[in-house]
N, C-alpha and C. Protein backbone atom coordinates (compact mmCIF):
# COMPACT_ATOMS: atom_id res chain seq x y z
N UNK A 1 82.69 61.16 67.90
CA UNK A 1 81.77 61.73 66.94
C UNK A 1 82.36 63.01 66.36
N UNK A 2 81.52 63.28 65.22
CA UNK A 2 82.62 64.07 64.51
C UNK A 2 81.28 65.14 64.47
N UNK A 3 80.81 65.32 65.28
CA UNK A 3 80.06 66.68 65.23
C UNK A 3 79.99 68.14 65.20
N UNK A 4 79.40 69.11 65.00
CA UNK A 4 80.37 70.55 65.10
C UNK A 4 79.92 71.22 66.48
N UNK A 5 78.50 70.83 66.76
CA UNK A 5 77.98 71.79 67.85
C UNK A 5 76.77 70.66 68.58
N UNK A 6 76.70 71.26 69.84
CA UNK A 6 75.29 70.52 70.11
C UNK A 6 74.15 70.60 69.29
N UNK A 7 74.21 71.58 68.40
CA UNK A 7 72.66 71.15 67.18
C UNK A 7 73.18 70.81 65.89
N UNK A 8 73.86 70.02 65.97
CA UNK A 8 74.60 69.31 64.78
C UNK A 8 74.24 67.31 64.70
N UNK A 9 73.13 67.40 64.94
CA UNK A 9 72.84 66.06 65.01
C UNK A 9 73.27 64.43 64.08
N UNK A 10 74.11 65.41 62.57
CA UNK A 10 74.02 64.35 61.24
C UNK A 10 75.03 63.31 61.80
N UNK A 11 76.13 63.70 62.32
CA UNK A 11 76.86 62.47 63.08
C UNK A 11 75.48 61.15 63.41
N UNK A 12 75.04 61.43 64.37
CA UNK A 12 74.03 60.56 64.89
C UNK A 12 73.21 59.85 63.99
N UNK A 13 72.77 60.55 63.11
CA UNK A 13 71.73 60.11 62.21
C UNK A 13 72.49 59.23 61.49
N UNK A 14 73.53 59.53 60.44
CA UNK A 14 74.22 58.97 60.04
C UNK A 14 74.85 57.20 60.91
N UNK A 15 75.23 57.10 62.30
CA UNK A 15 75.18 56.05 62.68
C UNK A 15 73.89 55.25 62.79
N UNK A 16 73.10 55.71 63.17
CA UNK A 16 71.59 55.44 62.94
C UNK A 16 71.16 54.56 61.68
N UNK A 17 71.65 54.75 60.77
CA UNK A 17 71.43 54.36 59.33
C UNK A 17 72.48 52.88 59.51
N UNK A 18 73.58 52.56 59.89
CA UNK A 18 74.22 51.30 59.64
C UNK A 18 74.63 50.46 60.83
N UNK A 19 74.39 51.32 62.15
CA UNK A 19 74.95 50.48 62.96
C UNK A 19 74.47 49.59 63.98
N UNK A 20 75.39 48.95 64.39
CA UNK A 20 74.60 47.74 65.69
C UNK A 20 74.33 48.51 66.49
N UNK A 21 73.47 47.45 67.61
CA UNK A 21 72.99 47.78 68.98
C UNK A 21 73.81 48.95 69.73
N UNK A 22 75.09 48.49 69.82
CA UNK A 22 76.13 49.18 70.64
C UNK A 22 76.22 50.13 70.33
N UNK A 23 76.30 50.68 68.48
CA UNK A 23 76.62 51.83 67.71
C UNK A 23 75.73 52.82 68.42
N UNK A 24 74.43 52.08 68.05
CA UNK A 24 73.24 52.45 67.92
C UNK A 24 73.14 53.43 69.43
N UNK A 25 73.42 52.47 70.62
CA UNK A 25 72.89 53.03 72.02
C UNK A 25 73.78 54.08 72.10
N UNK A 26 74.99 53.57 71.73
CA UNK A 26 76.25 55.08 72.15
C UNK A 26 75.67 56.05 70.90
N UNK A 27 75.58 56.23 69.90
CA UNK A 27 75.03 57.36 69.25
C UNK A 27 73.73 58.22 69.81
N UNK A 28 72.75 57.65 70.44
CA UNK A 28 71.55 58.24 71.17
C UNK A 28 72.15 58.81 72.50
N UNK A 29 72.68 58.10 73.03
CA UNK A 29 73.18 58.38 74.37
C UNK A 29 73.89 60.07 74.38
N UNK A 30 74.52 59.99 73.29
CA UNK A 30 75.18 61.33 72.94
C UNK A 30 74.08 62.63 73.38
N UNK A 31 72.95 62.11 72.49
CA UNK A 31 71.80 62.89 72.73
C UNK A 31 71.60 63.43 73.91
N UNK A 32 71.85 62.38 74.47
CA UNK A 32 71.27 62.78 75.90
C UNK A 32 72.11 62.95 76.71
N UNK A 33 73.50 62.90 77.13
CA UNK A 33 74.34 63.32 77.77
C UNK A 33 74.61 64.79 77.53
N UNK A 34 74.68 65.09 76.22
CA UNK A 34 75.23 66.47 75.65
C UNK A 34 74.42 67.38 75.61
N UNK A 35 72.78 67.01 75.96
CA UNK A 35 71.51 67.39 75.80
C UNK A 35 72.01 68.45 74.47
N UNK A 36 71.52 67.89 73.41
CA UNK A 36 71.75 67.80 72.00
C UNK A 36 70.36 68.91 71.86
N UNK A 37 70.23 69.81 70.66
CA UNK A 37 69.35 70.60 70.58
C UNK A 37 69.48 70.61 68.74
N UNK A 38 68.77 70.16 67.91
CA UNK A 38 69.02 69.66 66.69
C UNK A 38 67.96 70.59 66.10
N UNK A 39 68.19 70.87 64.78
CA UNK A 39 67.61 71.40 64.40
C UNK A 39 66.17 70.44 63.92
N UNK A 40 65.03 71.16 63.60
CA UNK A 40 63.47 70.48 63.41
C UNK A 40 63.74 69.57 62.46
N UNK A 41 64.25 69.35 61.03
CA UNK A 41 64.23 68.06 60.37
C UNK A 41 65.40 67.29 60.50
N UNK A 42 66.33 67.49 62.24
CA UNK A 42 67.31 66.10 62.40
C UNK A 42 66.40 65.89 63.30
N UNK A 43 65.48 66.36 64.08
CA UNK A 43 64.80 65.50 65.52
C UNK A 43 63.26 64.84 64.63
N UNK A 44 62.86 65.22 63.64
CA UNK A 44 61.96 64.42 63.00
C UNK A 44 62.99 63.15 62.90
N UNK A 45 64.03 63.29 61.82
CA UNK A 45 64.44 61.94 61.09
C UNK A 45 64.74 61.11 62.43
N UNK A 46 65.44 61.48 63.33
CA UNK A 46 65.64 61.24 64.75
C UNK A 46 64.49 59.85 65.47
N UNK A 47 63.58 60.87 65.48
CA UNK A 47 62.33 60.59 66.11
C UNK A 47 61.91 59.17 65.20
N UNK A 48 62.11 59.45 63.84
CA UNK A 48 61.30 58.53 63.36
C UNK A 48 62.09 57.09 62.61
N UNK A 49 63.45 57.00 63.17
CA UNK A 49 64.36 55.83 62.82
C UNK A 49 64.43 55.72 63.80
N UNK A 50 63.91 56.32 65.42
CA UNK A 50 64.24 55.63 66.70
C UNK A 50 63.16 55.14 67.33
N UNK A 51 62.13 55.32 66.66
CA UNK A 51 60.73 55.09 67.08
C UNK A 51 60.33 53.89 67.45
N UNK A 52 61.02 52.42 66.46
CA UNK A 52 61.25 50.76 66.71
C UNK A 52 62.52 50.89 67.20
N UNK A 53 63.52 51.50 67.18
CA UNK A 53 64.83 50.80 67.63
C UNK A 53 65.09 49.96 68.00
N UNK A 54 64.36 49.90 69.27
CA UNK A 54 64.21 48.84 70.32
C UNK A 54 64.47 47.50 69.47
N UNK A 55 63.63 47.10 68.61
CA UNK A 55 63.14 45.86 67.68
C UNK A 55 64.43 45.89 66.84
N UNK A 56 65.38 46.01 66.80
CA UNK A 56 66.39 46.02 65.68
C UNK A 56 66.69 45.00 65.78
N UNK A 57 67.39 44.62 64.12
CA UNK A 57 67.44 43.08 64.26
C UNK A 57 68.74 42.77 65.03
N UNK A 58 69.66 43.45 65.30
CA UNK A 58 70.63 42.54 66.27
C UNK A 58 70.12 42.89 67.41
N UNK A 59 69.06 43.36 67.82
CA UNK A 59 68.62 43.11 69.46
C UNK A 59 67.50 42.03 69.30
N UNK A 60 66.67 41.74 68.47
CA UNK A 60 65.71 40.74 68.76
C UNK A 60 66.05 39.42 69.12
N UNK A 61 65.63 38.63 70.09
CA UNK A 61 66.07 37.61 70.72
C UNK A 61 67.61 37.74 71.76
N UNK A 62 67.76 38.66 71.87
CA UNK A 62 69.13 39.08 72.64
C UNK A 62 68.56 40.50 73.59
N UNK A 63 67.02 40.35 74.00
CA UNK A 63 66.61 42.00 74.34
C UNK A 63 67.36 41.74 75.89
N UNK A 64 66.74 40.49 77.11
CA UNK A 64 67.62 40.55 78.33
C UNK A 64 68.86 40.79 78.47
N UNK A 65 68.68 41.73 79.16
CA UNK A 65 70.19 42.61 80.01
C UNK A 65 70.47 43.81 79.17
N UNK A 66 69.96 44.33 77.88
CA UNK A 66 70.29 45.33 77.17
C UNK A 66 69.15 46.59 77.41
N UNK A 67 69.47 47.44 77.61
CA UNK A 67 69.02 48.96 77.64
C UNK A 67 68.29 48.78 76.13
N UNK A 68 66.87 49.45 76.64
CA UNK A 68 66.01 49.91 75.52
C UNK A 68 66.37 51.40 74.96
N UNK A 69 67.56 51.43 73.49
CA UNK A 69 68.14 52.62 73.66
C UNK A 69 67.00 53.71 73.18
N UNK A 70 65.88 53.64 73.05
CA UNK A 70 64.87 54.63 72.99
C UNK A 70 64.93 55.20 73.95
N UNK A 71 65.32 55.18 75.30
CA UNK A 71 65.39 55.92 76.41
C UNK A 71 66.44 57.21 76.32
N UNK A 72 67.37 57.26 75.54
CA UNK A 72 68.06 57.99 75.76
C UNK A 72 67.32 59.51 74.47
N UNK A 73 66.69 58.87 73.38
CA UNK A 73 66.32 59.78 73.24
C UNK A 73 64.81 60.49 73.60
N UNK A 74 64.20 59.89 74.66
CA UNK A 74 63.16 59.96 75.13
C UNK A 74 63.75 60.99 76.30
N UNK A 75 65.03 60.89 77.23
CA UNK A 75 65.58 62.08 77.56
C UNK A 75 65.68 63.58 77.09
N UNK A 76 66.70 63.27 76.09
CA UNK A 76 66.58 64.07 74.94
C UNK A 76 65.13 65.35 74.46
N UNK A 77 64.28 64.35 74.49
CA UNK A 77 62.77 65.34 74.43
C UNK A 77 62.52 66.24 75.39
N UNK A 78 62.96 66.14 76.50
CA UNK A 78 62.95 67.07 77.30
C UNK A 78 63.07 68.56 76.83
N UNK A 79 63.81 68.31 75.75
CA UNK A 79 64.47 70.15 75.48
C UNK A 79 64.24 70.24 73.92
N UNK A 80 63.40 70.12 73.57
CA UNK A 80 62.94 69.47 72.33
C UNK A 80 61.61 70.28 72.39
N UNK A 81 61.05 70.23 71.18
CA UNK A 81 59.54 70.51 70.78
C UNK A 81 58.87 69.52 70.99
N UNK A 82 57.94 70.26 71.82
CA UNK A 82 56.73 69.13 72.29
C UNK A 82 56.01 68.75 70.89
N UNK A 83 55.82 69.75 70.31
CA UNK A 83 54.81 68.91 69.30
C UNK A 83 55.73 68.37 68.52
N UNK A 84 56.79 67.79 68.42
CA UNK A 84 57.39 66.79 67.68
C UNK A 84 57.56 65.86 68.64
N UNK A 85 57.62 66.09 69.84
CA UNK A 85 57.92 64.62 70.39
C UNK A 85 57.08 64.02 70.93
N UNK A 86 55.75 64.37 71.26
CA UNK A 86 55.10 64.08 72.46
C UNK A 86 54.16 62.62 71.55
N UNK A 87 54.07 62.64 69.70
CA UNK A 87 54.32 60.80 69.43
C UNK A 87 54.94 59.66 70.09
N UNK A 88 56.51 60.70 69.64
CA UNK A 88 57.15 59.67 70.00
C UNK A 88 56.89 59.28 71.92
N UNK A 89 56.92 60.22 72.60
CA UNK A 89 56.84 59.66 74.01
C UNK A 89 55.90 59.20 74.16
N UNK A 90 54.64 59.07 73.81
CA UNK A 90 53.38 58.47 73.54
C UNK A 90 53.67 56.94 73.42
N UNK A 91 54.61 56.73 72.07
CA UNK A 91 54.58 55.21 71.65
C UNK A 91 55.58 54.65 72.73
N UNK A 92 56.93 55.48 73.14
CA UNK A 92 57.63 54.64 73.84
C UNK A 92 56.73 53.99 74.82
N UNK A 93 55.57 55.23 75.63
CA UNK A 93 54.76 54.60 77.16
C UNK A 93 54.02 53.35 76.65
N UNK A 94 53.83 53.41 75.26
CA UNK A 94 52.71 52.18 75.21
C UNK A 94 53.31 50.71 74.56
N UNK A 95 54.58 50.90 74.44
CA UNK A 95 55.37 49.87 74.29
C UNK A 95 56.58 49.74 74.80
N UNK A 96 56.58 50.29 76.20
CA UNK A 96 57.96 49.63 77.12
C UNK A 96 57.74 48.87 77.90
N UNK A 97 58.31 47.69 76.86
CA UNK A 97 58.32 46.56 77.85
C UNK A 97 59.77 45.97 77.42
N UNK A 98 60.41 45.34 78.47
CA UNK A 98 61.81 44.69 78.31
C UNK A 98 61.33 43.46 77.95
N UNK A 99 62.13 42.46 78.12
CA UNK A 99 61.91 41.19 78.05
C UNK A 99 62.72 40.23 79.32
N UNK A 100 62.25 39.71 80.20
CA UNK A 100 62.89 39.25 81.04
C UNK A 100 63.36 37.69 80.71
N UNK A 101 64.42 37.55 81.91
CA UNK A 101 65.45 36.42 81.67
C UNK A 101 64.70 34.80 81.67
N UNK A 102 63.28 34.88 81.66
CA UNK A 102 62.37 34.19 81.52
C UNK A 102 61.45 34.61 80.24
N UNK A 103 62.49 35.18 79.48
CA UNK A 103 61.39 35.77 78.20
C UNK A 103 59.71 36.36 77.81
N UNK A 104 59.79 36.65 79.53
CA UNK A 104 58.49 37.24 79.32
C UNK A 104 58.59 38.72 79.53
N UNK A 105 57.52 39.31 78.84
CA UNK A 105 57.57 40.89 78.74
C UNK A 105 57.27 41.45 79.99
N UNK A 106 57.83 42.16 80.19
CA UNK A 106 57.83 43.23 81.57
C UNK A 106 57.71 44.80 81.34
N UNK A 107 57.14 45.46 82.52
CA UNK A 107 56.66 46.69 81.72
C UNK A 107 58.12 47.57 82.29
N UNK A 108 58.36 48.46 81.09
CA UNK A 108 59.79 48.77 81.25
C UNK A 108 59.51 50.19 82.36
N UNK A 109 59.51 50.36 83.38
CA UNK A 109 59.17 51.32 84.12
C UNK A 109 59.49 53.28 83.73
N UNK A 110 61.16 52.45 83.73
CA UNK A 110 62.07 53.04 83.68
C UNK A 110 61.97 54.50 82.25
N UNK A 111 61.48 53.81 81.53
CA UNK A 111 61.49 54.01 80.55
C UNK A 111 60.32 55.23 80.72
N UNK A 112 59.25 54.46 81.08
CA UNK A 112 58.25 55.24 81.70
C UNK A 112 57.88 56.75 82.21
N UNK A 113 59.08 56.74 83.20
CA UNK A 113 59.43 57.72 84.19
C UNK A 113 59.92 58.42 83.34
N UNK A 114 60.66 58.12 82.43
CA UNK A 114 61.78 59.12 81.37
C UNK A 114 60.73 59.78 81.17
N UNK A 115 59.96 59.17 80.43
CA UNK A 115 58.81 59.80 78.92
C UNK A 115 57.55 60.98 79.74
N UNK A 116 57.41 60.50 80.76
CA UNK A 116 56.58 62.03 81.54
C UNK A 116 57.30 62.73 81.87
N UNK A 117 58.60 62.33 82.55
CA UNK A 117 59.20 63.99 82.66
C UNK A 117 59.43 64.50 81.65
N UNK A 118 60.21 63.97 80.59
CA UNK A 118 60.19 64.51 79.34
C UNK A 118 58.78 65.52 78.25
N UNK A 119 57.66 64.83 78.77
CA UNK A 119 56.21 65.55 78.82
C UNK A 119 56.61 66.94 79.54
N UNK A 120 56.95 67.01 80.54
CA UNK A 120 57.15 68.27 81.52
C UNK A 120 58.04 68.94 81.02
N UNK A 121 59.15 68.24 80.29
CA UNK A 121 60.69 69.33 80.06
C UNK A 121 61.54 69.04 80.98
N UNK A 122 61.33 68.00 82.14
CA UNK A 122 62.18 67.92 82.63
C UNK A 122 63.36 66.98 81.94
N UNK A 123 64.97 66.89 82.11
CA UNK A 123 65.34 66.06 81.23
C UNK A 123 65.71 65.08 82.59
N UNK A 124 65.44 63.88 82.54
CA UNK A 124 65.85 62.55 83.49
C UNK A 124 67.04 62.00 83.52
N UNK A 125 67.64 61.77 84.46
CA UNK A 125 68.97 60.86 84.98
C UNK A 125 69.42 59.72 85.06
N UNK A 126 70.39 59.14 84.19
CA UNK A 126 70.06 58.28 83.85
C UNK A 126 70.98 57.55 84.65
């Protein structure tokens, strides 16, 4: 990534806008490894092109065995403004569910656990 600082988020966003699954998870992931601190209108645009991610069309019908990459920026919120994120951690809790190798929905736990500590500030381990 061709970023300048940890609050230099446009790298990200910018993959955000064209890329696959893979692009997609390693660009968030950044977020959250680097615990990324972006300025207020990259964690809106952020927030609100990662909000379905999950549903992208090269993950639909291919969701078993792949990471719901909303998790990584559901980390991310941890160090973040609550009142910008606490939507988004809202929608992740009420729609994590994976899809299991029997194609039925499962409640994504994991995901779960992220999104309250992230409520707290704590940032989660992934």
């Amino acid at each position: 990534m061709k970023r300048i600082n940890i609050h230099d988020a446009i790298p990200v966003l910018e993959l955000l806008n064209f890329g696959s699954t893979s692009v997609i998870a390693g660009a968030l992931k950044a977020l959250e490894v680097d615990k990324m601190l972006p300025p207020k209108n990259e964690i809106e645009e952020i927030l609100k092109i990662s909000q379905d991610i999950n549903k992208h069309k090269d993950r639909i019908g291919h969701e078993f065995g792949l990471i719901d990459p909303r998790i990584y920026v559901a980390v991310a919120c941890a160090g973040w403004d609550f009142a910008l994120t606490k939507d988004f951690l809202n929608h992740c809790i009420q729609t994590a569910f994976n899809i299991s190798r029997f194609n039925k929905p499962l409640e994504n736990v994991h995901l779960v656990e992220v999104c309250k500590n992230s409520f707290k500030g704590k940032y989660s381990r992934l």
